[in-house]
C-alpha atoms as a PDB file:
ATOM      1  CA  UNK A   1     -44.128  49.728  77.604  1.00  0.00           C
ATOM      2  CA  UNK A   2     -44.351  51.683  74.244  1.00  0.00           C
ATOM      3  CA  UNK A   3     -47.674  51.825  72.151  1.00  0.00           C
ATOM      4  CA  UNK A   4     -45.992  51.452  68.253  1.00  0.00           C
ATOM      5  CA  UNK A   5     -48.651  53.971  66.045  1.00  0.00           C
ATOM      6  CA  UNK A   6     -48.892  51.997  62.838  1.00  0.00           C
ATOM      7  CA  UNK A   7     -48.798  54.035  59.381  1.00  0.00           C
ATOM      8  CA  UNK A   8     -52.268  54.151  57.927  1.00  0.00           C
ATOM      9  CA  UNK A   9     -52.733  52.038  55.128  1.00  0.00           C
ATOM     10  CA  UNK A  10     -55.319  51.448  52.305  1.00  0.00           C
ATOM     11  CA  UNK A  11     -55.872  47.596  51.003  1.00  0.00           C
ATOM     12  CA  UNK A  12     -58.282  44.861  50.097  1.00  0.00           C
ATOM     13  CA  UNK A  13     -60.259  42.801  52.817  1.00  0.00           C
ATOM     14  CA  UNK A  14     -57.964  39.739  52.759  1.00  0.00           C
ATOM     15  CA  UNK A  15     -55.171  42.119  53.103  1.00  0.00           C
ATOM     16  CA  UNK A  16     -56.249  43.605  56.052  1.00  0.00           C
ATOM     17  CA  UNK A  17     -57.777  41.369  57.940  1.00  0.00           C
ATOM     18  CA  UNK A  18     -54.304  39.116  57.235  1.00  0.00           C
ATOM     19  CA  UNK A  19     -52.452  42.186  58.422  1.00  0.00           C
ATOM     20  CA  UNK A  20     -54.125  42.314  61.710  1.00  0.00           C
ATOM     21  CA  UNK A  21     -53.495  38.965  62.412  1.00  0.00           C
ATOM     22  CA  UNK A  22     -49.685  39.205  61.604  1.00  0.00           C
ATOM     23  CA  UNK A  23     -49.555  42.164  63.448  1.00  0.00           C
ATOM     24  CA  UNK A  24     -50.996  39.380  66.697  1.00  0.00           C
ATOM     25  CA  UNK A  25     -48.624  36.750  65.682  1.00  0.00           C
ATOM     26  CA  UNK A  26     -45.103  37.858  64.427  1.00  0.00           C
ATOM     27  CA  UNK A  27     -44.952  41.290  65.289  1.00  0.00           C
ATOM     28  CA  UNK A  28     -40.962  41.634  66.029  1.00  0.00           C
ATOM     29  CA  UNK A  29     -41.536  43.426  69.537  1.00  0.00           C
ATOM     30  CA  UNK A  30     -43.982  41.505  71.604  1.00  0.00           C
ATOM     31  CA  UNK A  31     -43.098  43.651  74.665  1.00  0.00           C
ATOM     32  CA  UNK A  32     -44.747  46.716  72.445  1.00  0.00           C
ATOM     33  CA  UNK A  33     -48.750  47.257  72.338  1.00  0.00           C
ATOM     34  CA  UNK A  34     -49.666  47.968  68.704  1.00  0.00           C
ATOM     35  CA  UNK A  35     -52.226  50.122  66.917  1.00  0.00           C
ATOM     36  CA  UNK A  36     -53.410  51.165  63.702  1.00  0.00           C
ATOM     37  CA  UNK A  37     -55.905  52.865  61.741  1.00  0.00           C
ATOM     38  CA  UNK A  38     -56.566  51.616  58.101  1.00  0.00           C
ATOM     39  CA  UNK A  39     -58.870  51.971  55.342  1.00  0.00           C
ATOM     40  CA  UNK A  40     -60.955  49.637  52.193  1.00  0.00           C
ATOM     41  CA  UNK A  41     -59.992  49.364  48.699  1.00  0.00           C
ATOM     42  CA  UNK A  42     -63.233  48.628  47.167  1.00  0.00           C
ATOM     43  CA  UNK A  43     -67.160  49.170  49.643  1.00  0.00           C
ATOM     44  CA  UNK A  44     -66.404  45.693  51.862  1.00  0.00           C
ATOM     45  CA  UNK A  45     -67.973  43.621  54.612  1.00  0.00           C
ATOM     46  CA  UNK A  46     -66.342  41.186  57.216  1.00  0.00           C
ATOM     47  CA  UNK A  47     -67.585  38.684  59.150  1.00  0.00           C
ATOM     48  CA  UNK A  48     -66.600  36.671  62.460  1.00  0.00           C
ATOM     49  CA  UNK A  49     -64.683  33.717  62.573  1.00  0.00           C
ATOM     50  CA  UNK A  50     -67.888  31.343  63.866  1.00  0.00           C
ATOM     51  CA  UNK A  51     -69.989  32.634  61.982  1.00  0.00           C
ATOM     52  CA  UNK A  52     -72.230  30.776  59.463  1.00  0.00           C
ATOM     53  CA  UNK A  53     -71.731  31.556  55.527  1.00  0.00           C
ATOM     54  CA  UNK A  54     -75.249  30.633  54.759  1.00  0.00           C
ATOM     55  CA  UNK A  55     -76.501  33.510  57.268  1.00  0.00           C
ATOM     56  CA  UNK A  56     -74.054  35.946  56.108  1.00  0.00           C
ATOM     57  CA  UNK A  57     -75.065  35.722  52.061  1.00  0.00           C
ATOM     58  CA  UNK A  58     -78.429  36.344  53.616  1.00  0.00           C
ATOM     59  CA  UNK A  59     -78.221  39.336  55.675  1.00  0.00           C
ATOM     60  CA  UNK A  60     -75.651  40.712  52.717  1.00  0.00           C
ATOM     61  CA  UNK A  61     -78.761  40.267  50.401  1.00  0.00           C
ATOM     62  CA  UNK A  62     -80.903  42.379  52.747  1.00  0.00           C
ATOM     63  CA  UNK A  63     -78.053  44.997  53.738  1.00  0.00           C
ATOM     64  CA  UNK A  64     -76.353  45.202  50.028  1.00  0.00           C
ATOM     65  CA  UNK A  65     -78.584  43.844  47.316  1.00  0.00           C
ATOM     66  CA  UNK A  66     -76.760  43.434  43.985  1.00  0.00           C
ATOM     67  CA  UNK A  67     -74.049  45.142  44.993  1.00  0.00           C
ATOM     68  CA  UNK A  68     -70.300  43.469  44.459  1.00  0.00           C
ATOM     69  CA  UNK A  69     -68.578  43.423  48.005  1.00  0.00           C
ATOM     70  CA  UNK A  70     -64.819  42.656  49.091  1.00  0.00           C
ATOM     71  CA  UNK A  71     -66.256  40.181  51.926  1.00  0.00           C
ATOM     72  CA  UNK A  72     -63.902  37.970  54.183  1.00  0.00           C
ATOM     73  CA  UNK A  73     -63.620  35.987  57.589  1.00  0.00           C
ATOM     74  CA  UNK A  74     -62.063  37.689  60.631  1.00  0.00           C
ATOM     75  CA  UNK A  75     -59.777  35.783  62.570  1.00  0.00           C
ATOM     76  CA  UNK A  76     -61.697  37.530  65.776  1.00  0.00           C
ATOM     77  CA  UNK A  77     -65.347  36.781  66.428  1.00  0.00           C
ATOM     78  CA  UNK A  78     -68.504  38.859  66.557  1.00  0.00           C
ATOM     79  CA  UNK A  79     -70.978  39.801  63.492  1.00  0.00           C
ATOM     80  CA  UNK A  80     -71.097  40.620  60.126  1.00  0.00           C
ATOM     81  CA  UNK A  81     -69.431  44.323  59.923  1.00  0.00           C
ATOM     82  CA  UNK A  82     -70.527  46.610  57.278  1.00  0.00           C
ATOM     83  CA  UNK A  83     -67.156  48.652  56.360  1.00  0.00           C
ATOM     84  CA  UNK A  84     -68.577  50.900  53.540  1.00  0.00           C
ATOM     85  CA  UNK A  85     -68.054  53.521  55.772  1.00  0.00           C
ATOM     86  CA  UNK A  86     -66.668  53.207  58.822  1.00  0.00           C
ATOM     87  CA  UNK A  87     -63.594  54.345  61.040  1.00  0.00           C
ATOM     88  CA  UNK A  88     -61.442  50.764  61.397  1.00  0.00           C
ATOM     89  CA  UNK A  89     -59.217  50.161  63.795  1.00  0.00           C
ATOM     90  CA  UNK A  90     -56.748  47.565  65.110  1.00  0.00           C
ATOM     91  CA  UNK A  91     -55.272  47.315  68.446  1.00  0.00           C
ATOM     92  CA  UNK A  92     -52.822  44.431  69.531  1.00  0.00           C
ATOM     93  CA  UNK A  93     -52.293  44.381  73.178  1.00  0.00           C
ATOM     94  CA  UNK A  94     -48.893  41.771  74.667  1.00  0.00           C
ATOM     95  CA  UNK A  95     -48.829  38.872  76.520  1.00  0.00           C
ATOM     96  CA  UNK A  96     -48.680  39.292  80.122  1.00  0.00           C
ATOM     97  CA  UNK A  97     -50.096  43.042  80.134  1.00  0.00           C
ATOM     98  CA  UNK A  98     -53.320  43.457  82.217  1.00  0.00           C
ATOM     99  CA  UNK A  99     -56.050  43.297  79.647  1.00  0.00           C
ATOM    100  CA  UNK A 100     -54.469  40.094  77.970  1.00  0.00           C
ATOM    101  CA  UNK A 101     -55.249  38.263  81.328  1.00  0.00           C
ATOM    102  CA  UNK A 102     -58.368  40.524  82.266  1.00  0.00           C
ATOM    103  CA  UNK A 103     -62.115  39.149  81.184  1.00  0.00           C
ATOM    104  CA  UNK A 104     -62.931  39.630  77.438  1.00  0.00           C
ATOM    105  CA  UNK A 105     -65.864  42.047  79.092  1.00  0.00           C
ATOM    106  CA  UNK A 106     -63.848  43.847  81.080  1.00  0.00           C
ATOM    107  CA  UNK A 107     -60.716  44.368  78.037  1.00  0.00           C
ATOM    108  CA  UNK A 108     -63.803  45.496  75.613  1.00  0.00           C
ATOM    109  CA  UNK A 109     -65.025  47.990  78.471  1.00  0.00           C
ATOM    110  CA  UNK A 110     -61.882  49.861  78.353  1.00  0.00           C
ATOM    111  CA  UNK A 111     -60.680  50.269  75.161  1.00  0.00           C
ATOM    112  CA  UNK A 112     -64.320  51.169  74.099  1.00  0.00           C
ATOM    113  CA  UNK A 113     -64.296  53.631  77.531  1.00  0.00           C
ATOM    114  CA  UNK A 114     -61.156  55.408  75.683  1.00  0.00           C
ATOM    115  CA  UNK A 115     -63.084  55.479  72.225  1.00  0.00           C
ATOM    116  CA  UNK A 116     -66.086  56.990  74.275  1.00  0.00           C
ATOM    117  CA  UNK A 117     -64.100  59.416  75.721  1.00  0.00           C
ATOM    118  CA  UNK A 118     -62.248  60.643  72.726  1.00  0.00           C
ATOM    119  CA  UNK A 119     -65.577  61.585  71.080  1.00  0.00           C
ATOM    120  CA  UNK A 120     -66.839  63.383  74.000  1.00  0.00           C
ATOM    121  CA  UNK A 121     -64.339  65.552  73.739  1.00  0.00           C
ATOM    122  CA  UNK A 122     -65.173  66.486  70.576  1.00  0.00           C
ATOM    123  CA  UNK A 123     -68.693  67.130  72.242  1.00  0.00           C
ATOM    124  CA  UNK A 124     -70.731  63.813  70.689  1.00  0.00           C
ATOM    125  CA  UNK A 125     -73.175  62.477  72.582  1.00  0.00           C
ATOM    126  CA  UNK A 126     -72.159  58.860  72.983  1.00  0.00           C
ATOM    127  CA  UNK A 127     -71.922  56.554  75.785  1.00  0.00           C
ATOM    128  CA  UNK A 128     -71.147  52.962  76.582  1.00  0.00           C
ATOM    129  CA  UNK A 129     -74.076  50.446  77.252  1.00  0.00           C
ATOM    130  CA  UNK A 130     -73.836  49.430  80.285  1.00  0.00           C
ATOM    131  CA  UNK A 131     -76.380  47.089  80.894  1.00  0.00           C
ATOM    132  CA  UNK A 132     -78.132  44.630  78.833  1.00  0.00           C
ATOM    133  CA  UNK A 133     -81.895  44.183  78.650  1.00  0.00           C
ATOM    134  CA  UNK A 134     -81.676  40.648  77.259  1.00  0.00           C
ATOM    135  CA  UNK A 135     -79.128  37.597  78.399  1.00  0.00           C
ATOM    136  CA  UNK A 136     -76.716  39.753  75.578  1.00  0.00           C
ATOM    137  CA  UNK A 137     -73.631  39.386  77.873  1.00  0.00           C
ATOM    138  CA  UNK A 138     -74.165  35.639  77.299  1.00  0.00           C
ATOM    139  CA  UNK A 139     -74.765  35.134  73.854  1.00  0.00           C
ATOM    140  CA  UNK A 140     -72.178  33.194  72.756  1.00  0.00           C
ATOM    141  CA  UNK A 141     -69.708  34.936  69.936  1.00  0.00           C
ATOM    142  CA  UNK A 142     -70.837  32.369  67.314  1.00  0.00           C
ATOM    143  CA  UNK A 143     -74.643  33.170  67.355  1.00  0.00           C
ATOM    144  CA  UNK A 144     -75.543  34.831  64.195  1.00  0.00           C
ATOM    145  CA  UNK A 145     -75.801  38.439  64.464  1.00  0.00           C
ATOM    146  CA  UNK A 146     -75.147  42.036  62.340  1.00  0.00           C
ATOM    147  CA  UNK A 147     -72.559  43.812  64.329  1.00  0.00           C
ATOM    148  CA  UNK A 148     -74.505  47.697  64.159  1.00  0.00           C
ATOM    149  CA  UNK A 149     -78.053  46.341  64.680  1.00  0.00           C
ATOM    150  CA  UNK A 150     -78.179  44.813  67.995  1.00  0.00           C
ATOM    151  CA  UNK A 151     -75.739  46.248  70.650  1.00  0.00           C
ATOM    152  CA  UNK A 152     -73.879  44.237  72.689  1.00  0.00           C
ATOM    153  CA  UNK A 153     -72.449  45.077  76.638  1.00  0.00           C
ATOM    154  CA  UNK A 154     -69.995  47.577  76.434  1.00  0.00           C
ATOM    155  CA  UNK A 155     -70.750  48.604  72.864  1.00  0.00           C
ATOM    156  CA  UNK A 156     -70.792  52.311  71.947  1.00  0.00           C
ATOM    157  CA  UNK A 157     -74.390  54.025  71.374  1.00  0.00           C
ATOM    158  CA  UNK A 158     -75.519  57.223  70.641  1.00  0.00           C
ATOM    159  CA  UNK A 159     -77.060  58.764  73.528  1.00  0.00           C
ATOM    160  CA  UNK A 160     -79.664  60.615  72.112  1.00  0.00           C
ATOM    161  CA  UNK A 161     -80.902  58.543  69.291  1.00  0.00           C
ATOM    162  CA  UNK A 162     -79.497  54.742  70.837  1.00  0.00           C
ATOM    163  CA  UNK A 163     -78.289  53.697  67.480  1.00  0.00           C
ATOM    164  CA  UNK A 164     -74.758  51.734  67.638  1.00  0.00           C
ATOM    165  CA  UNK A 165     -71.875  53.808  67.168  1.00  0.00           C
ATOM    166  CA  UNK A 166     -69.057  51.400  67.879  1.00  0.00           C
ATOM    167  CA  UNK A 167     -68.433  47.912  68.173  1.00  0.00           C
ATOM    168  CA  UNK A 168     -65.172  45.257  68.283  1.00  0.00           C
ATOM    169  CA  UNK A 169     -64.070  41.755  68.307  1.00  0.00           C
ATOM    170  CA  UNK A 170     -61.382  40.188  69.922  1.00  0.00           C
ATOM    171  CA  UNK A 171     -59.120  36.985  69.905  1.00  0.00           C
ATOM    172  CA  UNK A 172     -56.760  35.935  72.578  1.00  0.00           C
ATOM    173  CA  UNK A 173     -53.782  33.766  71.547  1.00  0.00           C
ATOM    174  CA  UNK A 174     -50.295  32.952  73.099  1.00  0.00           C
ATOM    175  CA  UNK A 175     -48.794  35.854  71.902  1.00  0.00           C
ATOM    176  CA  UNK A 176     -51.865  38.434  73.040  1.00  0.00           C
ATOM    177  CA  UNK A 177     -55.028  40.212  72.597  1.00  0.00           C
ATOM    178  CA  UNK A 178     -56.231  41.249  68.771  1.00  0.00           C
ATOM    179  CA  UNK A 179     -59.239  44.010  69.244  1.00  0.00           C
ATOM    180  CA  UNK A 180     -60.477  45.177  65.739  1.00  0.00           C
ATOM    181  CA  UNK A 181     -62.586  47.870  66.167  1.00  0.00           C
ATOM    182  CA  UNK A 182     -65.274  49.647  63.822  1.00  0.00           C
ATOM    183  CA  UNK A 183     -66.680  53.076  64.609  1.00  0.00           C
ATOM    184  CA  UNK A 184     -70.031  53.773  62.041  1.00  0.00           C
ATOM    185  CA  UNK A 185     -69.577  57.266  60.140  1.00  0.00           C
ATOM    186  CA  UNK A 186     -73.325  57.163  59.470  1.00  0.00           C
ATOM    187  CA  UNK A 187     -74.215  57.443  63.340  1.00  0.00           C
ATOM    188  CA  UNK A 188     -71.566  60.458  64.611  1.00  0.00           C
ATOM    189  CA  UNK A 189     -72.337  63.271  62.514  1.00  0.00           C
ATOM    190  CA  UNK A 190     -69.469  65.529  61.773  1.00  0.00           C
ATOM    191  CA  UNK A 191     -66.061  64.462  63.575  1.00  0.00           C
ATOM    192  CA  UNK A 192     -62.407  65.450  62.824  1.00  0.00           C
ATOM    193  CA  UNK A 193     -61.220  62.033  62.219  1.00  0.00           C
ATOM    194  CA  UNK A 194     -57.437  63.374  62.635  1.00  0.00           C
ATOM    195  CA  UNK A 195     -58.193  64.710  66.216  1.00  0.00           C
ATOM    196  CA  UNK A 196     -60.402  62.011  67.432  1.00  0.00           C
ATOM    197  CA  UNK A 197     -57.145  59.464  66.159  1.00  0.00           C
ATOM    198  CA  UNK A 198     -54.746  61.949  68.296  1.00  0.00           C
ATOM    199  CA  UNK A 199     -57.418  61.657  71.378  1.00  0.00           C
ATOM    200  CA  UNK A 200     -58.017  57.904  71.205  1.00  0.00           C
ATOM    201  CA  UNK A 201     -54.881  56.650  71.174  1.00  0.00           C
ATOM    202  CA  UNK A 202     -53.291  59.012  73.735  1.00  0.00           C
ATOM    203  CA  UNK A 203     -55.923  57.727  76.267  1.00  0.00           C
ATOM    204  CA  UNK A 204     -55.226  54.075  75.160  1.00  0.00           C
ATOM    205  CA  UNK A 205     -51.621  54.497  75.547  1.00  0.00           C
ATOM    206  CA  UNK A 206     -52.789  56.241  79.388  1.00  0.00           C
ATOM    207  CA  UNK A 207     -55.033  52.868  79.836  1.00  0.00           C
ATOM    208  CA  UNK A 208     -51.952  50.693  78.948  1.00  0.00           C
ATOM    209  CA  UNK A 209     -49.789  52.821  80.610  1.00  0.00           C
ATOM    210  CA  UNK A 210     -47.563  52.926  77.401  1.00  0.00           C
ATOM    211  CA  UNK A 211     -45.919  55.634  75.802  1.00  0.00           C
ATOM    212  CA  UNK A 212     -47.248  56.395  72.233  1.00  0.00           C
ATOM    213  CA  UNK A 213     -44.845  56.407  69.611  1.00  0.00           C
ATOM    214  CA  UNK A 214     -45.305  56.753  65.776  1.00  0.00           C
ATOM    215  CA  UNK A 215     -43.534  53.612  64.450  1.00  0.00           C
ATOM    216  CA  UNK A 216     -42.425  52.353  60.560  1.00  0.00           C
ATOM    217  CA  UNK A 217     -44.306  49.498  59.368  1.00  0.00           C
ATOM    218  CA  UNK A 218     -42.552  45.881  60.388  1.00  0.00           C
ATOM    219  CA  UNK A 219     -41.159  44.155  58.253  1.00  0.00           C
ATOM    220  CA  UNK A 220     -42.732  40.297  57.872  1.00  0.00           C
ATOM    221  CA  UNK A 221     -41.382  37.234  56.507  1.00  0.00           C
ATOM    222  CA  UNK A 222     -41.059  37.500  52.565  1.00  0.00           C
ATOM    223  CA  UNK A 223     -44.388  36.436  51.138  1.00  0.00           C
ATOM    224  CA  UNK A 224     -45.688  35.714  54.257  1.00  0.00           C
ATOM    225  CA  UNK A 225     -48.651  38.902  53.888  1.00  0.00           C
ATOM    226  CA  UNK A 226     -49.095  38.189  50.713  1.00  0.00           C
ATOM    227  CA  UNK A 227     -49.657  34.151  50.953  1.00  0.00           C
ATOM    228  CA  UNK A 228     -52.329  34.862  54.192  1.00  0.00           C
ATOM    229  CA  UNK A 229     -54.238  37.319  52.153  1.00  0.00           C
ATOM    230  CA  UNK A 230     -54.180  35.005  49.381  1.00  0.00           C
ATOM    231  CA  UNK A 231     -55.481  31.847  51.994  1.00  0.00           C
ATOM    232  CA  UNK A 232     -58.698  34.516  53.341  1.00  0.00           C
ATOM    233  CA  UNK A 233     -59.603  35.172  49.830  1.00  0.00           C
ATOM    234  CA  UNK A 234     -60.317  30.898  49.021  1.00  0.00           C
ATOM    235  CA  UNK A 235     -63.640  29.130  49.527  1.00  0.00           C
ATOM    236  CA  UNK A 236     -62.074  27.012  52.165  1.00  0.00           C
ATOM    237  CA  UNK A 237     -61.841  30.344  54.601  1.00  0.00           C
ATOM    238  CA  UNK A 238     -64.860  31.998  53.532  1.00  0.00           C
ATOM    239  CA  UNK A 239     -66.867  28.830  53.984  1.00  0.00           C
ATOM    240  CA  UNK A 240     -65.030  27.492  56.450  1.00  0.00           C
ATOM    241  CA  UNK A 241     -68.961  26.623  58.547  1.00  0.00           C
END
């Protein structure tokens, strides 16, 4: 299996979000894993699919007062993510590969293992949370929650400090498994962005046991990008519960 390495690209929240889920459902090689690293247009938050817009204006008002945000709905669950600066991150992983038919635990274990791993070597003192002092394992992905205040299982903390370095969503559909990842600037310290990219997705491509390989980006349907990014920017999406 080949891991495609995505160019890097710089857009709006609708636009990215809609990428990522193109990039799950018409990607032309659905025997290839997928990654890429991307970046915001304008400071931007995101939120998970079940989650409420009512609590998300709210904790917005508390994290950004006053301040105008790109903000959209994920197609993936989880929290509201605060991408003002942060390290973002999309991995798509096939149909019928291991971690599309493993536990959504045991998928977010790994990739998040590699992530760990990759800034280790770098000599950060992070490690995964292994175990959960609450029922957190349980929660359900809807409950209302802000995605680098309360870890979850598997999450990445700092191991000196314990604040949240890393922390994902996934969705599952017929043609695979979407992981968008987020990886908090504010919380590493210094990092060489351009090595820990190298690291991470070598030992991703090792956990898939694909071969990386810097691809072109595919080519979708005419207007079919721009029409999805257009769709997460309406009410209808944003308010959607």
């Amino acid at each position: 299996m080949q891991l495609d390495l995505l160019p890097e690209r710089t857009a709006g929240a609708a636009e990215n979000m809609a990428s990522d889920f193109l990039l799950l459902q018409r990607y032309p090689e659905p025997a290839c894993a997928r990654f890429r690293h991307y970046d915001w247009r304008r400071p931007a938050f995101t939120f998970g699919f079940g989650q409420k817009i009512a609590y998300v204006r709210e904790q917005l008002n508390l994290l950004a007062p006053g301040e105008h945000l790109d903000l959209t709905r994920r197609p993936t669950g989880g929290g509201v993510v605060d991408h003002r600066d942060d390290w973002t991150f999309a991995l798509v992983i096939p149909r019928g590969h291991a971690l599309y038919d493993a536990r959504a635990t045991e998928s977010y274990r790994q990739v998040h293992a590699d992530l760990v791993a990759a800034l280790q070597a770098q000599g950060l003192p992070v490690v995964l949370k292994e175990r959960c002092e609450s029922a957190c394992a349980d929660t359900p992905a809807s409950a209302p929650s802000v995605c680098f205040i309360r870890p979850e299982l598997y999450d990445v903390l700092h191991a000196t400090t314990g604040a949240k370095v890393a922390g994902a969503a996934q969705k599952r559909s017929k043609h695979g498994l979407l992981f968008q990842g987020s990886i908090a600037k504010t919380t590493t310290g210094a990092v060489n962005w351009e090595r820990f990219a190298t690291d991470f997705t070598a030992r991703l491509a090792a956990t898939l046991g694909a071969e990386a390989v810097a691809c072109p980006w595919p080519d979708f349907a005419e207007g079919e990008l721009d029409g999805l990014a257009e769709q997460y920017t309406e009410t209808d999406w944003l308010e959607y519960r």
